[in-house]
N, C-alpha and C. Protein backbone atom coordinates (compact mmCIF):
# COMPACT_ATOMS: atom_id res chain seq x y z
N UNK A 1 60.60 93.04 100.66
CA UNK A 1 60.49 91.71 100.08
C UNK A 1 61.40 90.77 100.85
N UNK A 2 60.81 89.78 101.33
CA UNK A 2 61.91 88.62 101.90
C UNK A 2 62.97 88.44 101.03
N UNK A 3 64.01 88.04 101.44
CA UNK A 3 65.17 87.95 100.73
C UNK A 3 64.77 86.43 100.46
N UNK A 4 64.04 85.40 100.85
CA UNK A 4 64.20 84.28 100.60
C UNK A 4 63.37 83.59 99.17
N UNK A 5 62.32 84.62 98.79
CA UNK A 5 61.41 84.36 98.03
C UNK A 5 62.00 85.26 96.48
N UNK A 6 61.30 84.80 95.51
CA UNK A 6 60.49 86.05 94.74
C UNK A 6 59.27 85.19 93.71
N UNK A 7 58.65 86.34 93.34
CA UNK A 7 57.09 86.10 92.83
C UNK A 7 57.78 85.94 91.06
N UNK A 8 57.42 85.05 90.55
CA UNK A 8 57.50 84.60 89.00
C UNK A 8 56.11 84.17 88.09
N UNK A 9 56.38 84.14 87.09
CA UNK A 9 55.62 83.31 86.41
C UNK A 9 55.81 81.77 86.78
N UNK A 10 54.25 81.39 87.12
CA UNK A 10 54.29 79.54 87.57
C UNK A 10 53.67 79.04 86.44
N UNK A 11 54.73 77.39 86.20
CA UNK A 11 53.91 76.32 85.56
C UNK A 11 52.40 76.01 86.27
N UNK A 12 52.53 76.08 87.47
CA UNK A 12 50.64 75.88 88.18
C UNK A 12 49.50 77.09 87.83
N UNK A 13 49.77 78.21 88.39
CA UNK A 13 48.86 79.02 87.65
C UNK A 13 49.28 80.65 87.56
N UNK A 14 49.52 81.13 86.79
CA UNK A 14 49.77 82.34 86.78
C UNK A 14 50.58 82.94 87.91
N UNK A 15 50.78 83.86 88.67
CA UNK A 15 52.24 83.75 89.19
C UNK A 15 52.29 83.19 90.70
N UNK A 16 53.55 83.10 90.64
CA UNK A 16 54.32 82.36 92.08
C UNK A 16 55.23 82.93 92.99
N UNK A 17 55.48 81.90 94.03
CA UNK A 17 56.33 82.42 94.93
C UNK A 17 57.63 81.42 94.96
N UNK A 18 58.64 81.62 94.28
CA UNK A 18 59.92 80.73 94.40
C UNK A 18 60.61 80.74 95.30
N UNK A 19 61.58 80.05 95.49
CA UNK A 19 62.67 80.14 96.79
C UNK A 19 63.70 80.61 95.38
N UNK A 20 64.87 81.26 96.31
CA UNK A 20 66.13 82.19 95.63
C UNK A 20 67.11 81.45 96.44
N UNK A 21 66.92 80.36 97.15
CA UNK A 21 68.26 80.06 98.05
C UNK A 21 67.30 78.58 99.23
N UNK A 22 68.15 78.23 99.40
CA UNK A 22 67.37 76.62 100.46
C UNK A 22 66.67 77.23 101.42
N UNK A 23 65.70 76.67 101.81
CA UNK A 23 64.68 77.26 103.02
C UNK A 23 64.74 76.05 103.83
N UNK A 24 64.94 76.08 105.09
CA UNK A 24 64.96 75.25 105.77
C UNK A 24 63.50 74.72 106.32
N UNK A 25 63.20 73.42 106.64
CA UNK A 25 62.07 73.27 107.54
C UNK A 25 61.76 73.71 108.32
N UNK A 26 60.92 74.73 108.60
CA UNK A 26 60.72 75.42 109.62
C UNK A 26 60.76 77.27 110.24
N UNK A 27 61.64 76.88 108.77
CA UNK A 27 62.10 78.46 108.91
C UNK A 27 60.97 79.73 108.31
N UNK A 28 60.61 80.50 109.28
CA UNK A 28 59.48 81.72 108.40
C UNK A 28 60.15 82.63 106.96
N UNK A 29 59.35 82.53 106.46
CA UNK A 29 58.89 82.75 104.57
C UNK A 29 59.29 84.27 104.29
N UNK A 30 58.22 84.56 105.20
CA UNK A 30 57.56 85.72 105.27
C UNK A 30 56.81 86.13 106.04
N UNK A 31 56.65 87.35 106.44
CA UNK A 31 55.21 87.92 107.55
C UNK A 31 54.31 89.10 106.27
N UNK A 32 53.23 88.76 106.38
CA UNK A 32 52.53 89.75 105.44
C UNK A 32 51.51 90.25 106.31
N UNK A 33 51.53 91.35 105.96
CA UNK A 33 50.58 92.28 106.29
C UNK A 33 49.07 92.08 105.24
N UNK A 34 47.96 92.07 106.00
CA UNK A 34 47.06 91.65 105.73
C UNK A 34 45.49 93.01 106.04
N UNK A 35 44.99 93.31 104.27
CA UNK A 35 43.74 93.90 104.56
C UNK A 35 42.37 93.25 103.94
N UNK A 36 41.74 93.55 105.46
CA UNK A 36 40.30 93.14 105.43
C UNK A 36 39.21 93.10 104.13
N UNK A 37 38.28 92.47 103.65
CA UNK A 37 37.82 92.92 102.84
C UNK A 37 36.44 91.85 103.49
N UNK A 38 35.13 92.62 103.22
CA UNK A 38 33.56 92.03 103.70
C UNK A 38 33.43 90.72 103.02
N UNK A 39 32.89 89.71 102.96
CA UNK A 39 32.87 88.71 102.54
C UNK A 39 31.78 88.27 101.33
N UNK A 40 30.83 89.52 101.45
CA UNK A 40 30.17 90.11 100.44
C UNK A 40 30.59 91.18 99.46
N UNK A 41 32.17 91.16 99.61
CA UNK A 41 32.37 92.18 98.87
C UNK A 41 32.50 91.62 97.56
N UNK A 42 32.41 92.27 96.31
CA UNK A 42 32.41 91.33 94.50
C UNK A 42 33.54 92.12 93.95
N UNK A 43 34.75 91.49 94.05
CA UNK A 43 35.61 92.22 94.02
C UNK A 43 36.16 91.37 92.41
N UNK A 44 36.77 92.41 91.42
CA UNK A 44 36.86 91.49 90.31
C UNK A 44 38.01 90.57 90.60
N UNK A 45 37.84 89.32 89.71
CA UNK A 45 38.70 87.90 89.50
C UNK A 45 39.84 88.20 90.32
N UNK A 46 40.55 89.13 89.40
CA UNK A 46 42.18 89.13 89.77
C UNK A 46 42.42 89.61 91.41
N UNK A 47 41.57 89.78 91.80
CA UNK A 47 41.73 90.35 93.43
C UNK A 47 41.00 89.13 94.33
N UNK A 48 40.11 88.53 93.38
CA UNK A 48 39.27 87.62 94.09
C UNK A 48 39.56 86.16 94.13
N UNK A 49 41.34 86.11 93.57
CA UNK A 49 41.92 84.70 93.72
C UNK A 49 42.60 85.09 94.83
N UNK A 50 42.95 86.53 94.98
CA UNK A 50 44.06 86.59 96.27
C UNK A 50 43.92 86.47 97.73
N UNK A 51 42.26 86.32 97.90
CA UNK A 51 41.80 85.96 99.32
C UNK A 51 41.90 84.98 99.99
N UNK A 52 42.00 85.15 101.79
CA UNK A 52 42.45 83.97 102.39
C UNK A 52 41.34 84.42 102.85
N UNK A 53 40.53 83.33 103.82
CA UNK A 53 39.62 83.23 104.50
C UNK A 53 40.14 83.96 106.03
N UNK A 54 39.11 84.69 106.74
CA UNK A 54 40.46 85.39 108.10
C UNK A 54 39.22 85.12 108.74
N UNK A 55 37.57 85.59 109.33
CA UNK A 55 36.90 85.24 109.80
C UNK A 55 35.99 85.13 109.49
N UNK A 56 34.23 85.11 110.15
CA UNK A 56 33.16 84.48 109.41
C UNK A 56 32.73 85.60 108.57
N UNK A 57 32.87 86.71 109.18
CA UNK A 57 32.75 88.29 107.86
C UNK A 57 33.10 88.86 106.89
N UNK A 58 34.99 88.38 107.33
CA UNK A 58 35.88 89.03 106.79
C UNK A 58 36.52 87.60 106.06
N UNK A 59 37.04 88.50 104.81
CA UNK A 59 38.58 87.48 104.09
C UNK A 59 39.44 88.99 103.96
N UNK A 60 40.19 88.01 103.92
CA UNK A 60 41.92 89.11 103.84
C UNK A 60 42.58 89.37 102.31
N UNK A 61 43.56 89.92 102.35
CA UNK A 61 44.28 89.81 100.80
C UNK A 61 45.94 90.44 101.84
N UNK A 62 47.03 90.19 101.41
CA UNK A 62 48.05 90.01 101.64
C UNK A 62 48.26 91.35 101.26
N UNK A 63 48.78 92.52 101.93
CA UNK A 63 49.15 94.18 101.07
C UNK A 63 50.73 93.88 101.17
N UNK A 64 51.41 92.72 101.82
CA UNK A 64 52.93 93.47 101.77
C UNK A 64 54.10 92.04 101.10
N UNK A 65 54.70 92.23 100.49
CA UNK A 65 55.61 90.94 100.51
C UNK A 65 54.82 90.17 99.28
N UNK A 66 55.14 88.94 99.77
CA UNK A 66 54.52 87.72 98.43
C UNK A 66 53.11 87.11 98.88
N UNK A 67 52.91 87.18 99.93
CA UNK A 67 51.31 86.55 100.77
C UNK A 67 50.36 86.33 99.99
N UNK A 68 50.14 86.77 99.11
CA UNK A 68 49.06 86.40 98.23
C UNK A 68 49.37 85.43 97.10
N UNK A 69 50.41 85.53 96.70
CA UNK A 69 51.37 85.24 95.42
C UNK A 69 51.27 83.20 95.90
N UNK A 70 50.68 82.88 96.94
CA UNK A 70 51.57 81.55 97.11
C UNK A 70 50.36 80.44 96.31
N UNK A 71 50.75 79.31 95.34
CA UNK A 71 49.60 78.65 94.51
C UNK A 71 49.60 77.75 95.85
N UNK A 72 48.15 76.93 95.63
CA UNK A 72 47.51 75.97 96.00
C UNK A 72 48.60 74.48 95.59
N UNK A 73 48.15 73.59 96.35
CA UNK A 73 48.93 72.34 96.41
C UNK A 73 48.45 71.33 97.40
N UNK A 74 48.13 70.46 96.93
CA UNK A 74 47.42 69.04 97.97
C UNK A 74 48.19 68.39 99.08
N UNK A 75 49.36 68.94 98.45
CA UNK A 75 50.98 68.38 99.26
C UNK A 75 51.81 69.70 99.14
N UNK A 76 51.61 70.56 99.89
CA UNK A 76 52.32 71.83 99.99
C UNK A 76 53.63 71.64 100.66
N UNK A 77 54.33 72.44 100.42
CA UNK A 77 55.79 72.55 100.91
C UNK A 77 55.83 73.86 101.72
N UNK A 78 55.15 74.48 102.16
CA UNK A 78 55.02 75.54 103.13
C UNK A 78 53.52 75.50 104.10
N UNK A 79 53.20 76.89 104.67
CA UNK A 79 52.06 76.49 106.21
C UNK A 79 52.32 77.84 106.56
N UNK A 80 50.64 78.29 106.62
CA UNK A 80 50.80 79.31 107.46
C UNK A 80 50.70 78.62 109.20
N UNK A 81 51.51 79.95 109.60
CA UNK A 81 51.75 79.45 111.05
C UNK A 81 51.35 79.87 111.92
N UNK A 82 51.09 81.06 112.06
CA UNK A 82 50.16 82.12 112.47
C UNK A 82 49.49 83.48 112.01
N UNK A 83 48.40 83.61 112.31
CA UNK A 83 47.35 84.56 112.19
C UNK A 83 46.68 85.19 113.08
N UNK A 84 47.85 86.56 113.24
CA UNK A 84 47.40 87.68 114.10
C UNK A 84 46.35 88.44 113.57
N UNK A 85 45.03 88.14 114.53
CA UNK A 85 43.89 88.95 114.13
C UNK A 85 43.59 90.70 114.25
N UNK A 86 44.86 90.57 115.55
CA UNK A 86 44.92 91.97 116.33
C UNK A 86 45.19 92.93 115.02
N UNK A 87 46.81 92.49 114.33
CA UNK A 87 47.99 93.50 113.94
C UNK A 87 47.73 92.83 112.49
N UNK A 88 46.41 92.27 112.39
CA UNK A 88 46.13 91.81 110.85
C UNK A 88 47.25 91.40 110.12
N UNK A 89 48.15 89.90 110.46
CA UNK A 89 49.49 89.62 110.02
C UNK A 89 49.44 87.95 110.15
N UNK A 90 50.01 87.72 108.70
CA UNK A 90 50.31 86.43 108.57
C UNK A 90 51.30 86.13 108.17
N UNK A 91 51.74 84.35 108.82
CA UNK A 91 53.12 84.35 108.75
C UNK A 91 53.02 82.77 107.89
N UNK A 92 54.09 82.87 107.37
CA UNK A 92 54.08 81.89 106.00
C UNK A 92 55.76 81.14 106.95
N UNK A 93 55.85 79.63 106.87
CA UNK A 93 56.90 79.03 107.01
C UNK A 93 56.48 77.96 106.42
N UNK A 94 58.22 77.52 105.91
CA UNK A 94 58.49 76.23 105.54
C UNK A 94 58.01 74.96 106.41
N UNK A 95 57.09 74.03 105.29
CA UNK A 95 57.05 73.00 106.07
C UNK A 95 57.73 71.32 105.52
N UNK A 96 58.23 71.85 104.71
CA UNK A 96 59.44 71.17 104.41
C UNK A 96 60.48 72.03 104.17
N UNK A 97 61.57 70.93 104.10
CA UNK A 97 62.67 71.85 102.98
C UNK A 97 62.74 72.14 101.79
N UNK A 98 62.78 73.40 101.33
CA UNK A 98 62.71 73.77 100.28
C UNK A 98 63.83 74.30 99.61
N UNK A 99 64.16 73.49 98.18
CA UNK A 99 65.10 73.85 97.55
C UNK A 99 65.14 75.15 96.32
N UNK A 100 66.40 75.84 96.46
CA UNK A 100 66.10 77.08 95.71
C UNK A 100 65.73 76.97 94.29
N UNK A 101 64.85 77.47 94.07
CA UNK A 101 64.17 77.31 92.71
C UNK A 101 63.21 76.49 92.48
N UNK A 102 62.79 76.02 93.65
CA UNK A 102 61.39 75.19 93.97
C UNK A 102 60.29 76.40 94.25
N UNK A 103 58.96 76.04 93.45
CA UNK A 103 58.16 76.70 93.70
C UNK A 103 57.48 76.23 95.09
N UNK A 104 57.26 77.86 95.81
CA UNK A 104 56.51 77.53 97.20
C UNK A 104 55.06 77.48 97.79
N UNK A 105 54.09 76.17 97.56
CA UNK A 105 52.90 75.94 97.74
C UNK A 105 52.49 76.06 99.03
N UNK A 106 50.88 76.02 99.57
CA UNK A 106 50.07 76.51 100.60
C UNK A 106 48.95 75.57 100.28
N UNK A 107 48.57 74.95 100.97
CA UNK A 107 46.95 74.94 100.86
C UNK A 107 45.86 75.67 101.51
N UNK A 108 45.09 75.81 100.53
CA UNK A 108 43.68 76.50 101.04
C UNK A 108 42.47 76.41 100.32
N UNK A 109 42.44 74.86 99.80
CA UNK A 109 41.32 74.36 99.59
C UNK A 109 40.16 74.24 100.72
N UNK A 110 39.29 73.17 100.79
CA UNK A 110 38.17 73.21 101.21
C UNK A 110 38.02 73.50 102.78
N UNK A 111 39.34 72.66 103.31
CA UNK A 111 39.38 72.41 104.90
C UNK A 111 40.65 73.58 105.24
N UNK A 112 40.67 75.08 104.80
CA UNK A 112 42.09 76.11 104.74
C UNK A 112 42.15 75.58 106.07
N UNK A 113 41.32 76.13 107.26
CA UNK A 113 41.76 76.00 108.61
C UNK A 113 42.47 74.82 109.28
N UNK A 114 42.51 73.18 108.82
CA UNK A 114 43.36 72.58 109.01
C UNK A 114 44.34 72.29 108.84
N UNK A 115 44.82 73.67 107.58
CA UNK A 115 46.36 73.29 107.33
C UNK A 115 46.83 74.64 107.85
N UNK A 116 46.49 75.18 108.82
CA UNK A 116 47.00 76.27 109.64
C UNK A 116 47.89 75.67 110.94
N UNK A 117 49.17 76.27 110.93
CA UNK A 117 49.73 75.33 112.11
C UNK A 117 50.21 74.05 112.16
């Protein structure tokens, strides 16, 4: 588990990823390890909020750390930064500063791929 995070109950939706201490702008979150799943796969609810989009076949789900855990936000305070397709790994950083005990948002609404990077 990153020392910088942990997963709680969120006022946004069921659980979260907090900061435990200031996160700087810029600074990585986390690296999660990431498994594949078919894009036809019907996987029930609770597994089927935890998907990120990874390619036109595949979506992912986060197996290690908080990666899945992070809510949606129109104005996020974090960014994935990269997405190793090879070593199936994603990396979560601050894209602001984040203060400890601030919950830590992502977007991955309609346009996920433009808030990559």
């Amino acid at each position: 588990m990153s020392p910088l995070v942990k997963v709680k109950h969120s006022p946004l939706h069921g659980k979260g990823v907090f900061a435990i201490q200031n996160i700087s702008e810029g600074e990585i979150i986390v690296e999660s390890h990431m498994v594949l799943i078919h894009i036809n796969e019907n996987l029930p609810e609770a597994l089927a909020t935890l998907q990120f989009p990874w390619t036109e076949e595949y979506d992912a789900i986060c197996l290690s750390d908080v990666g899945s855990f992070f809510n949606h936000s129109s104005q996020p305070n974090a960014k994935i930064i990269e997405r190793d397709f090879t070593n199936q790994i994603q990396i979560f950083a601050a894209k602001t500063a984040i203060a400890k005990g601030d919950e830590i948002t992502i977007y991955y609404n309609d346009a996920f791929d433009k808030f990559i990077n």
